[in-house]
PDB file of N, CA and C in Angstrom:
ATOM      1  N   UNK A   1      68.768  86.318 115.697  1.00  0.00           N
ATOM      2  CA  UNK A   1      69.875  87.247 115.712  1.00  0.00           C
ATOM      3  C   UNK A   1      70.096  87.775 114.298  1.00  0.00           C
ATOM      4  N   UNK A   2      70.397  88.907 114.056  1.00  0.00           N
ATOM      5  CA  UNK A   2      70.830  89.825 112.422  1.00  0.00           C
ATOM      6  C   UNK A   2      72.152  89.835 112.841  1.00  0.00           C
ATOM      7  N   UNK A   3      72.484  89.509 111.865  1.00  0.00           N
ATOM      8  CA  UNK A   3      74.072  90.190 111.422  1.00  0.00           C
ATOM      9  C   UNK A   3      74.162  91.170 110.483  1.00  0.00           C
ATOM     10  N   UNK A   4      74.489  92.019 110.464  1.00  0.00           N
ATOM     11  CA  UNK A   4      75.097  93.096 109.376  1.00  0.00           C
ATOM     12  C   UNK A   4      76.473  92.829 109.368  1.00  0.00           C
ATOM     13  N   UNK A   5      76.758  92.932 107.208  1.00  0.00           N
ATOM     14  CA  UNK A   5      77.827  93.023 107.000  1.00  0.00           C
ATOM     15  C   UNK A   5      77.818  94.174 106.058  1.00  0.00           C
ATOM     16  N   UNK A   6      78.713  94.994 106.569  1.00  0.00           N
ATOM     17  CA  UNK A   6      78.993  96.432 105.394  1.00  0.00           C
ATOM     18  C   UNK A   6      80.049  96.444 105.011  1.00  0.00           C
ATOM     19  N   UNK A   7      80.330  96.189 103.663  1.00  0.00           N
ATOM     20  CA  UNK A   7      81.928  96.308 103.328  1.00  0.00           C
ATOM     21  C   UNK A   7      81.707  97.771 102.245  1.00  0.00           C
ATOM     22  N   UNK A   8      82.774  98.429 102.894  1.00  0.00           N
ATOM     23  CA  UNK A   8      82.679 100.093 102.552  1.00  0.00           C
ATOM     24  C   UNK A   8      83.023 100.399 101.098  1.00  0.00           C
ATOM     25  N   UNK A   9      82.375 100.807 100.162  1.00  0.00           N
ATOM     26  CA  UNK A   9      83.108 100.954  98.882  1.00  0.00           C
ATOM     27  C   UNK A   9      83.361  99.706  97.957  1.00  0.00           C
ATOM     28  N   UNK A  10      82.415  99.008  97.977  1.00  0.00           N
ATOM     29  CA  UNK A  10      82.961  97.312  97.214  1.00  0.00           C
ATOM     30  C   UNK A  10      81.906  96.901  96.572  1.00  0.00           C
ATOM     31  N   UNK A  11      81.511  96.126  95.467  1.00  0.00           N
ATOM     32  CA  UNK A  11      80.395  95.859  94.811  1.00  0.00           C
ATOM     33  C   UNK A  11      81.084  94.109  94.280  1.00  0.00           C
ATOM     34  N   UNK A  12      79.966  93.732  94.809  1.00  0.00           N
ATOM     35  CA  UNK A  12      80.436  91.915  93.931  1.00  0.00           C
ATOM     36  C   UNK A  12      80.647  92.253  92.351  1.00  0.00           C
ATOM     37  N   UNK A  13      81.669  90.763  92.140  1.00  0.00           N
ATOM     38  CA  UNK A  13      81.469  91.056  90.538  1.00  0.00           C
ATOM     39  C   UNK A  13      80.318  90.470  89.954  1.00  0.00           C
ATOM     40  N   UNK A  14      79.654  91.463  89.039  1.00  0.00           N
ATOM     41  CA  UNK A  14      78.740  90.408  88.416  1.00  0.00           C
ATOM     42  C   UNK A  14      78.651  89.931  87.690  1.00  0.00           C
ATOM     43  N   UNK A  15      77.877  88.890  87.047  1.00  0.00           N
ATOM     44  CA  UNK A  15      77.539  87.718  86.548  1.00  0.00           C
ATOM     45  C   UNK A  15      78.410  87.707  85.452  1.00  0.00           C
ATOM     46  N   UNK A  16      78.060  88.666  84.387  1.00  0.00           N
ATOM     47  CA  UNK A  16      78.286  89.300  83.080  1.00  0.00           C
ATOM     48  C   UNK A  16      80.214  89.086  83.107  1.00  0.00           C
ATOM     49  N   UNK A  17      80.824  89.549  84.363  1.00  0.00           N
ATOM     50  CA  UNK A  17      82.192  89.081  84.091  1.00  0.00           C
ATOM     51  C   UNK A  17      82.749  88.124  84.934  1.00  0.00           C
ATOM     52  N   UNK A  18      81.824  87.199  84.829  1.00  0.00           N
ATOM     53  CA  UNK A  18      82.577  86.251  85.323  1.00  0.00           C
ATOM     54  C   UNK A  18      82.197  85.026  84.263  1.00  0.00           C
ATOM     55  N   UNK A  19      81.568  85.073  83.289  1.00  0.00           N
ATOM     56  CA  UNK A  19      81.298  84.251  82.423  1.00  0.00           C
ATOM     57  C   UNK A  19      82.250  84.688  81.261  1.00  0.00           C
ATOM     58  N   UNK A  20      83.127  83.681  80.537  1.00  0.00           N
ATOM     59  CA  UNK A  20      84.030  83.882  79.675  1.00  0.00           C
ATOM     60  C   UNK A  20      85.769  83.389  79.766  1.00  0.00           C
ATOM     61  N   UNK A  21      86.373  84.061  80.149  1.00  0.00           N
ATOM     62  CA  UNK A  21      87.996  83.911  80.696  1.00  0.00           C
ATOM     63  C   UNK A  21      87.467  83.365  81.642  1.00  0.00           C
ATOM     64  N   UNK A  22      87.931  82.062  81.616  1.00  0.00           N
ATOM     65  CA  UNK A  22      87.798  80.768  83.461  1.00  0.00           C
ATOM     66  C   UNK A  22      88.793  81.673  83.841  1.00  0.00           C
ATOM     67  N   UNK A  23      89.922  82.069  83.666  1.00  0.00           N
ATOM     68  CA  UNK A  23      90.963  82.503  84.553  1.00  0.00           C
ATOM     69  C   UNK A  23      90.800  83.811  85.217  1.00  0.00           C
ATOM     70  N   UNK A  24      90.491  84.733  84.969  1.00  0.00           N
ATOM     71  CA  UNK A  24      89.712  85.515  85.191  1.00  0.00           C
ATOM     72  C   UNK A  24      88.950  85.758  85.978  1.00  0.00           C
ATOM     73  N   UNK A  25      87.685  85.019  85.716  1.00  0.00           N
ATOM     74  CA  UNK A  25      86.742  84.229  86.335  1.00  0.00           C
ATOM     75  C   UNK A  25      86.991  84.253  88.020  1.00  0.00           C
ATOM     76  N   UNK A  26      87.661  83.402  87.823  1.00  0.00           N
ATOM     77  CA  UNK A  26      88.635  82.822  89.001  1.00  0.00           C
ATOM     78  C   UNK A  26      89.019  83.763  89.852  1.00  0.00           C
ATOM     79  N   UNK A  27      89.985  84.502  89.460  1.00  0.00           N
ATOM     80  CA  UNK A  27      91.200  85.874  90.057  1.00  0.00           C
ATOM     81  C   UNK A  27      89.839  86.899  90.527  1.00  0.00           C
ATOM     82  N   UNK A  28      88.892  87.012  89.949  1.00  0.00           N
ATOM     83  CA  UNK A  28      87.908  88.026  90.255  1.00  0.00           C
ATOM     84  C   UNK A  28      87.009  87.457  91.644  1.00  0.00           C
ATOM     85  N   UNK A  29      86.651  86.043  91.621  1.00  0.00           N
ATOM     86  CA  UNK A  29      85.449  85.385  92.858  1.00  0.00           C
ATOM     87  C   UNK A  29      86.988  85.060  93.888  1.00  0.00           C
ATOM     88  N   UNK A  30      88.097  84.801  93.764  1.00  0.00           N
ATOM     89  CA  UNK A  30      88.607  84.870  94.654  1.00  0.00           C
ATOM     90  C   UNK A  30      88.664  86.200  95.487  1.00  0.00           C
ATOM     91  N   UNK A  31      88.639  87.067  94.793  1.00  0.00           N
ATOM     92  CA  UNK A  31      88.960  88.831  94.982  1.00  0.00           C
ATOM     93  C   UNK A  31      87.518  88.700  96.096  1.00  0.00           C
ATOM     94  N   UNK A  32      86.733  88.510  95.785  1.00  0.00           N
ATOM     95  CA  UNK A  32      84.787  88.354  96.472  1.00  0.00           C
ATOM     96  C   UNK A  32      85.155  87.661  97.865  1.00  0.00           C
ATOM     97  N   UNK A  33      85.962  86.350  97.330  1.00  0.00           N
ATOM     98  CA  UNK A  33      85.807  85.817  98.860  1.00  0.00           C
ATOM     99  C   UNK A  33      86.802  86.089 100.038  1.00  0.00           C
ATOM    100  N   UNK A  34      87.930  86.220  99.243  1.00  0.00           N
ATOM    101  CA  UNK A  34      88.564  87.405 100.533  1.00  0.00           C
ATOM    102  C   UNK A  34      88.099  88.340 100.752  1.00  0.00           C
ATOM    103  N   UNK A  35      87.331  89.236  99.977  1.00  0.00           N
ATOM    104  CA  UNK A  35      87.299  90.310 100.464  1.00  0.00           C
ATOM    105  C   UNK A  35      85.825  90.184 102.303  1.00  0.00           C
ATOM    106  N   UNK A  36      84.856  89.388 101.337  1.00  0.00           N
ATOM    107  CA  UNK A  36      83.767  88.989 102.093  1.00  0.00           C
ATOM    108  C   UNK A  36      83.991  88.477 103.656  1.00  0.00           C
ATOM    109  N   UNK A  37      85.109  87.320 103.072  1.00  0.00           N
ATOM    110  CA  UNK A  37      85.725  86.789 104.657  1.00  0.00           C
ATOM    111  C   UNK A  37      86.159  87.539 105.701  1.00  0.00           C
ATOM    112  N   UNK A  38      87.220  88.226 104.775  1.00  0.00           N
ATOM    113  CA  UNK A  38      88.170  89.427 105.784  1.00  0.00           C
ATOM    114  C   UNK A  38      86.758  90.206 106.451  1.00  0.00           C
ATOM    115  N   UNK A  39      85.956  90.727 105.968  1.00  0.00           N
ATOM    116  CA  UNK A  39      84.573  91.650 107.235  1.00  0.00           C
ATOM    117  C   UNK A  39      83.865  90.721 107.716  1.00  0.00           C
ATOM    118  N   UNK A  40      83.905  89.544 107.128  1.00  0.00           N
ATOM    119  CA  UNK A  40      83.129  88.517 107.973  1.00  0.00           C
ATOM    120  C   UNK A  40      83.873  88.363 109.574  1.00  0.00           C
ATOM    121  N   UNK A  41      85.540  88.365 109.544  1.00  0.00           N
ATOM    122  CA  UNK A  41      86.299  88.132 110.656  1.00  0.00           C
ATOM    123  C   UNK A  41      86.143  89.745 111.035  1.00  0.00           C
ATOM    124  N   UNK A  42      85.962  90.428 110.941  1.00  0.00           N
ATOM    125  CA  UNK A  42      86.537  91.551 111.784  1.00  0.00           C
ATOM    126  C   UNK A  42      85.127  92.002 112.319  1.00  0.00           C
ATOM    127  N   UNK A  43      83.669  91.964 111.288  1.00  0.00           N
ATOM    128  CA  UNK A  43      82.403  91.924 112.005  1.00  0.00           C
ATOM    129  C   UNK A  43      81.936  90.809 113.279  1.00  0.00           C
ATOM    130  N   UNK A  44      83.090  89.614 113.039  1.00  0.00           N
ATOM    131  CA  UNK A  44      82.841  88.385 114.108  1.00  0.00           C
ATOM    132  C   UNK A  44      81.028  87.732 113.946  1.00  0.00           C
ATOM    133  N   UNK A  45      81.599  87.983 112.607  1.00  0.00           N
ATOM    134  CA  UNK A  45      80.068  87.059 112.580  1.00  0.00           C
ATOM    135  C   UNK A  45      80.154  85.678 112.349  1.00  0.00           C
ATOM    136  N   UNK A  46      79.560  84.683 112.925  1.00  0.00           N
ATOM    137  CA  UNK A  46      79.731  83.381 113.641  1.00  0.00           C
ATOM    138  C   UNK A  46      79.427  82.516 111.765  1.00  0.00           C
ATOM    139  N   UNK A  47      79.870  81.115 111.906  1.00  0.00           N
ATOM    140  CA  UNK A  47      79.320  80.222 111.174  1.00  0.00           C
ATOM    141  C   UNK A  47      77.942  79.603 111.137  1.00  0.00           C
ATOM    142  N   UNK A  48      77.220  79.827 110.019  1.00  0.00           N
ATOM    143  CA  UNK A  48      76.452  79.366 110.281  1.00  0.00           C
ATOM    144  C   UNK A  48      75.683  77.980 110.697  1.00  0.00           C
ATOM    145  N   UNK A  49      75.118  77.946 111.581  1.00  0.00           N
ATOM    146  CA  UNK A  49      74.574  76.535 111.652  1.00  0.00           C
ATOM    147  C   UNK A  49      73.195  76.353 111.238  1.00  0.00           C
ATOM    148  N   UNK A  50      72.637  77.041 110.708  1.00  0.00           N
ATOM    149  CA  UNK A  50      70.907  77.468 110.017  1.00  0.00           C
ATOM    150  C   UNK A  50      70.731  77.745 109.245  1.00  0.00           C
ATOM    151  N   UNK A  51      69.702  77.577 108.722  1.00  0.00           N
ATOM    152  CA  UNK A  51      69.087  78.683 107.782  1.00  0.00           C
ATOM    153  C   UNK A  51      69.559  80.179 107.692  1.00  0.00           C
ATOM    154  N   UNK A  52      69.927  81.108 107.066  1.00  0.00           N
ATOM    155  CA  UNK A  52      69.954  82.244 106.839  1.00  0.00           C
ATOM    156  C   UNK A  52      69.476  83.049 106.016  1.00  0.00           C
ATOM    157  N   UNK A  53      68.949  84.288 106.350  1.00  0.00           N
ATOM    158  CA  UNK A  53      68.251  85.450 104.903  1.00  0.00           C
ATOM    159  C   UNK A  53      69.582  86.324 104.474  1.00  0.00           C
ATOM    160  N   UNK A  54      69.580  86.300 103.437  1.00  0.00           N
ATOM    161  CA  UNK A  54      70.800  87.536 103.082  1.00  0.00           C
ATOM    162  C   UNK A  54      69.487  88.225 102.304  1.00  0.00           C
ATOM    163  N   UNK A  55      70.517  89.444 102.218  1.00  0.00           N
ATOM    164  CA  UNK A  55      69.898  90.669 101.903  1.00  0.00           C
ATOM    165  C   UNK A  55      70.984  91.483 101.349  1.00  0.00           C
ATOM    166  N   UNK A  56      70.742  91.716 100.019  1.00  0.00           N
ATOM    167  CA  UNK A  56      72.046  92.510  99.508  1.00  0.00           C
ATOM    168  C   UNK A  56      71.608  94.247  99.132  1.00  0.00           C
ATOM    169  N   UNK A  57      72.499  95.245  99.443  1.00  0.00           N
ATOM    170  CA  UNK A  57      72.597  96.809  99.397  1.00  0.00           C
ATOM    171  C   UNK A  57      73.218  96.803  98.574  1.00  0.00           C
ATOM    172  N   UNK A  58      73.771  97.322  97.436  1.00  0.00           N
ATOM    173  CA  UNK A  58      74.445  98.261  96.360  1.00  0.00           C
ATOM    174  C   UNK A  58      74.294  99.823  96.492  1.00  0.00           C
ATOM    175  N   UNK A  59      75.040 100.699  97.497  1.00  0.00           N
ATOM    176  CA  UNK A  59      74.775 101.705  96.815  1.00  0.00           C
ATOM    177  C   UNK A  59      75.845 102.581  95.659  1.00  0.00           C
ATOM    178  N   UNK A  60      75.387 103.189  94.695  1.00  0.00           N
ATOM    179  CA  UNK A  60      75.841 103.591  93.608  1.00  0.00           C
ATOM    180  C   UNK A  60      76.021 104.955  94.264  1.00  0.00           C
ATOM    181  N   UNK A  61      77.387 105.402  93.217  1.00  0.00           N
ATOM    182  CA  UNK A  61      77.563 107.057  93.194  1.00  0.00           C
ATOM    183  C   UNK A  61      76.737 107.752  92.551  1.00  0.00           C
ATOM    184  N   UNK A  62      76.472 108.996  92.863  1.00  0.00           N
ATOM    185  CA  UNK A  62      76.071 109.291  91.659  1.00  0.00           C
ATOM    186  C   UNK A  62      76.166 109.758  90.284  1.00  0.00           C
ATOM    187  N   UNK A  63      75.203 109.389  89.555  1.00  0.00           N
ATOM    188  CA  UNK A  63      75.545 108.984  87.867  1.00  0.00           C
ATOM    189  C   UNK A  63      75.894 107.637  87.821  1.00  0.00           C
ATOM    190  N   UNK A  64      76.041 106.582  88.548  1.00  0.00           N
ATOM    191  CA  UNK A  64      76.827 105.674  88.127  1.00  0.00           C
ATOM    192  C   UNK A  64      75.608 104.877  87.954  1.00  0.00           C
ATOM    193  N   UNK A  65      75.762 103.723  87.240  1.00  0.00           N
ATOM    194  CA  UNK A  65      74.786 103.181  86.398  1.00  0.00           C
ATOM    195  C   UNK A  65      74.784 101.903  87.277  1.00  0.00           C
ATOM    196  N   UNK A  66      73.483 100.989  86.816  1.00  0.00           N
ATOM    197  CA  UNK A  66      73.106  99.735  87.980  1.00  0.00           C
ATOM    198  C   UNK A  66      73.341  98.758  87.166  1.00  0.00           C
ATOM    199  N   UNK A  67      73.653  97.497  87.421  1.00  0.00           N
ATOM    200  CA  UNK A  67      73.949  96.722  86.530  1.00  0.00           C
ATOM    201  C   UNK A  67      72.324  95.972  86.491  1.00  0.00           C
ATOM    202  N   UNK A  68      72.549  94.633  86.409  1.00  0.00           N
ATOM    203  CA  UNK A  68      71.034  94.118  86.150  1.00  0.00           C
ATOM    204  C   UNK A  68      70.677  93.217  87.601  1.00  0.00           C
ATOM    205  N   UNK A  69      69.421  93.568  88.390  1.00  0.00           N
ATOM    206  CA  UNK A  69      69.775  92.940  90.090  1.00  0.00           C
ATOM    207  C   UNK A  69      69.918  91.696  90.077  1.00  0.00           C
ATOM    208  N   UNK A  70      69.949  90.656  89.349  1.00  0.00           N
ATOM    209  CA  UNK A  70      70.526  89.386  89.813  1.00  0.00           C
ATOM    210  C   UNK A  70      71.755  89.489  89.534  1.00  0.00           C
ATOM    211  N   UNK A  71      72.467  90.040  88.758  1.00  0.00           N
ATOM    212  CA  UNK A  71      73.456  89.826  88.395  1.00  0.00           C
ATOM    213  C   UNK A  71      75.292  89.797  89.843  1.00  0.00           C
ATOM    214  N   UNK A  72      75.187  90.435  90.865  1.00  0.00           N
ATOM    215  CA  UNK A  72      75.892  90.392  92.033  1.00  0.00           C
ATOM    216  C   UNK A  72      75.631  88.888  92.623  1.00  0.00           C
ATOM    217  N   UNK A  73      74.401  88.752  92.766  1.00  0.00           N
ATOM    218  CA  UNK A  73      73.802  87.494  93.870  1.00  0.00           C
ATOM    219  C   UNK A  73      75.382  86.431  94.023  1.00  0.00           C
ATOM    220  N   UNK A  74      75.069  85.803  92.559  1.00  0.00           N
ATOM    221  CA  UNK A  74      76.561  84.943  92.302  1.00  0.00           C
ATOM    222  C   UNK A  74      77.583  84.441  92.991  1.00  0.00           C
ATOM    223  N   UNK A  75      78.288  85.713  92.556  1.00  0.00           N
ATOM    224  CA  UNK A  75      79.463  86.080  93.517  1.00  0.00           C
ATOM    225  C   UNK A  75      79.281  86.088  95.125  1.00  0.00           C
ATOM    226  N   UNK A  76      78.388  86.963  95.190  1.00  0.00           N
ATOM    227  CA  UNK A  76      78.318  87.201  96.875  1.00  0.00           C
ATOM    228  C   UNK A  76      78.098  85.956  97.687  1.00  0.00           C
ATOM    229  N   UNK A  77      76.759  85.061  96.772  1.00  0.00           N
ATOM    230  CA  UNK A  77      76.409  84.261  97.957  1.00  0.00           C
ATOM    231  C   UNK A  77      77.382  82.986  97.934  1.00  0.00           C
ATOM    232  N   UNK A  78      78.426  82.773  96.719  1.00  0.00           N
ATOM    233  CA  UNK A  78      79.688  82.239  96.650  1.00  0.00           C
ATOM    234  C   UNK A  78      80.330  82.407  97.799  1.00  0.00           C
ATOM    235  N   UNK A  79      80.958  83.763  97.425  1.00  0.00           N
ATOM    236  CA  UNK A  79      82.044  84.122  99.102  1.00  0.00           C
ATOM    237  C   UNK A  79      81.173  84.213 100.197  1.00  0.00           C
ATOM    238  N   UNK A  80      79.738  84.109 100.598  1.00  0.00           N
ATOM    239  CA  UNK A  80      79.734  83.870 101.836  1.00  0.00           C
ATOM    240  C   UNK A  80      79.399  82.100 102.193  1.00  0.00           C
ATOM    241  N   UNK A  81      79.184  81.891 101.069  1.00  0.00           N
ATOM    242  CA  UNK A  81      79.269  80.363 101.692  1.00  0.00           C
ATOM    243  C   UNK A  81      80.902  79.954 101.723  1.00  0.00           C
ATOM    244  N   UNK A  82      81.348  80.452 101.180  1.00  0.00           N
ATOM    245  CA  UNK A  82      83.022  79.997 100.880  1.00  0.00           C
ATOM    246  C   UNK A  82      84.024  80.501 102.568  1.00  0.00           C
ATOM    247  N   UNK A  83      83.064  81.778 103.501  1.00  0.00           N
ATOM    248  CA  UNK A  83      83.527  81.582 104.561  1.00  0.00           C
ATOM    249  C   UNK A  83      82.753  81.395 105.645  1.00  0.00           C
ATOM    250  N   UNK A  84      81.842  80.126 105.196  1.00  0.00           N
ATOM    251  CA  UNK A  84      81.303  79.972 106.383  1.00  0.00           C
ATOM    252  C   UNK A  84      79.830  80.651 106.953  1.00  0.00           C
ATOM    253  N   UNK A  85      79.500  82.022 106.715  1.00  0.00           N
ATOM    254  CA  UNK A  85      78.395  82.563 106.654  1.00  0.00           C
ATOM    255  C   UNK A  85      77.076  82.384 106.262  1.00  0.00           C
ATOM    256  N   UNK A  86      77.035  81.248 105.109  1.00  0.00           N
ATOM    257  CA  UNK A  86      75.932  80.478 104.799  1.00  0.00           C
ATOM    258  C   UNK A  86      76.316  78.861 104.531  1.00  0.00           C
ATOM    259  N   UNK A  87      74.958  78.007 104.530  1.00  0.00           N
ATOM    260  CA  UNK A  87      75.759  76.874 104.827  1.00  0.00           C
ATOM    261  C   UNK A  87      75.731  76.413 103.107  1.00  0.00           C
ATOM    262  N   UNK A  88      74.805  76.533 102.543  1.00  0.00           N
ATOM    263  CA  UNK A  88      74.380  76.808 100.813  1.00  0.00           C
ATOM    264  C   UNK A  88      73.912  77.818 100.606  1.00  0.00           C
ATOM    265  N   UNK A  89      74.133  78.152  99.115  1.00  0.00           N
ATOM    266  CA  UNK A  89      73.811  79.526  98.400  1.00  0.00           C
ATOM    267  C   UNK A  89      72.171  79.122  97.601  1.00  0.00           C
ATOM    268  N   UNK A  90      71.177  78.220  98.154  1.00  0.00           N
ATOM    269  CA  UNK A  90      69.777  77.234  97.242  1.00  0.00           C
ATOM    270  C   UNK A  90      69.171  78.359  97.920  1.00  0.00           C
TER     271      UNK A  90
END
């Protein structure tokens, strides 16, 4: 089974700011995992009990600049293990 999750207009934070201010830090991956959860519940995509592939999209406006591609992973695969969607981020 695939699940798609599209959250409209949203980009994880990456790496780059979340290293520095713990507090910060913090207020920002919380921001990730609500946000992640909340389309996780409204897509009704189940908990996982398996293995899973994620697959991450960024799309940019244009002109807007890319950050560096590991740098999202982080965050994201944080908030989806944080609701359930993966069982580890390894």
């Amino acid at each position: 089974m695939i699940y798609t999750l599209f959250i409209p207009r949203w980009h994880p934070t990456p790496l780059n700011k979340l290293l520095g201010n713990h507090f910060r830090a913090a207020r920002l991956k919380k921001a990730d995992r609500e946000m992640v959860h909340w389309y996780c519940h409204i897509n009704k995509i189940p908990h996982a009990s398996g293995k899973r592939r994620v697959t991450l999209t960024i799309i940019l406006k244009p002109g807007q600049r890319a950050c560096d591609p590991d740098s999202p992973w982080k965050s994201c695969c944080d908030a989806l293990v944080a609701c359930g969607a993966l069982r580890e981020d390894n």
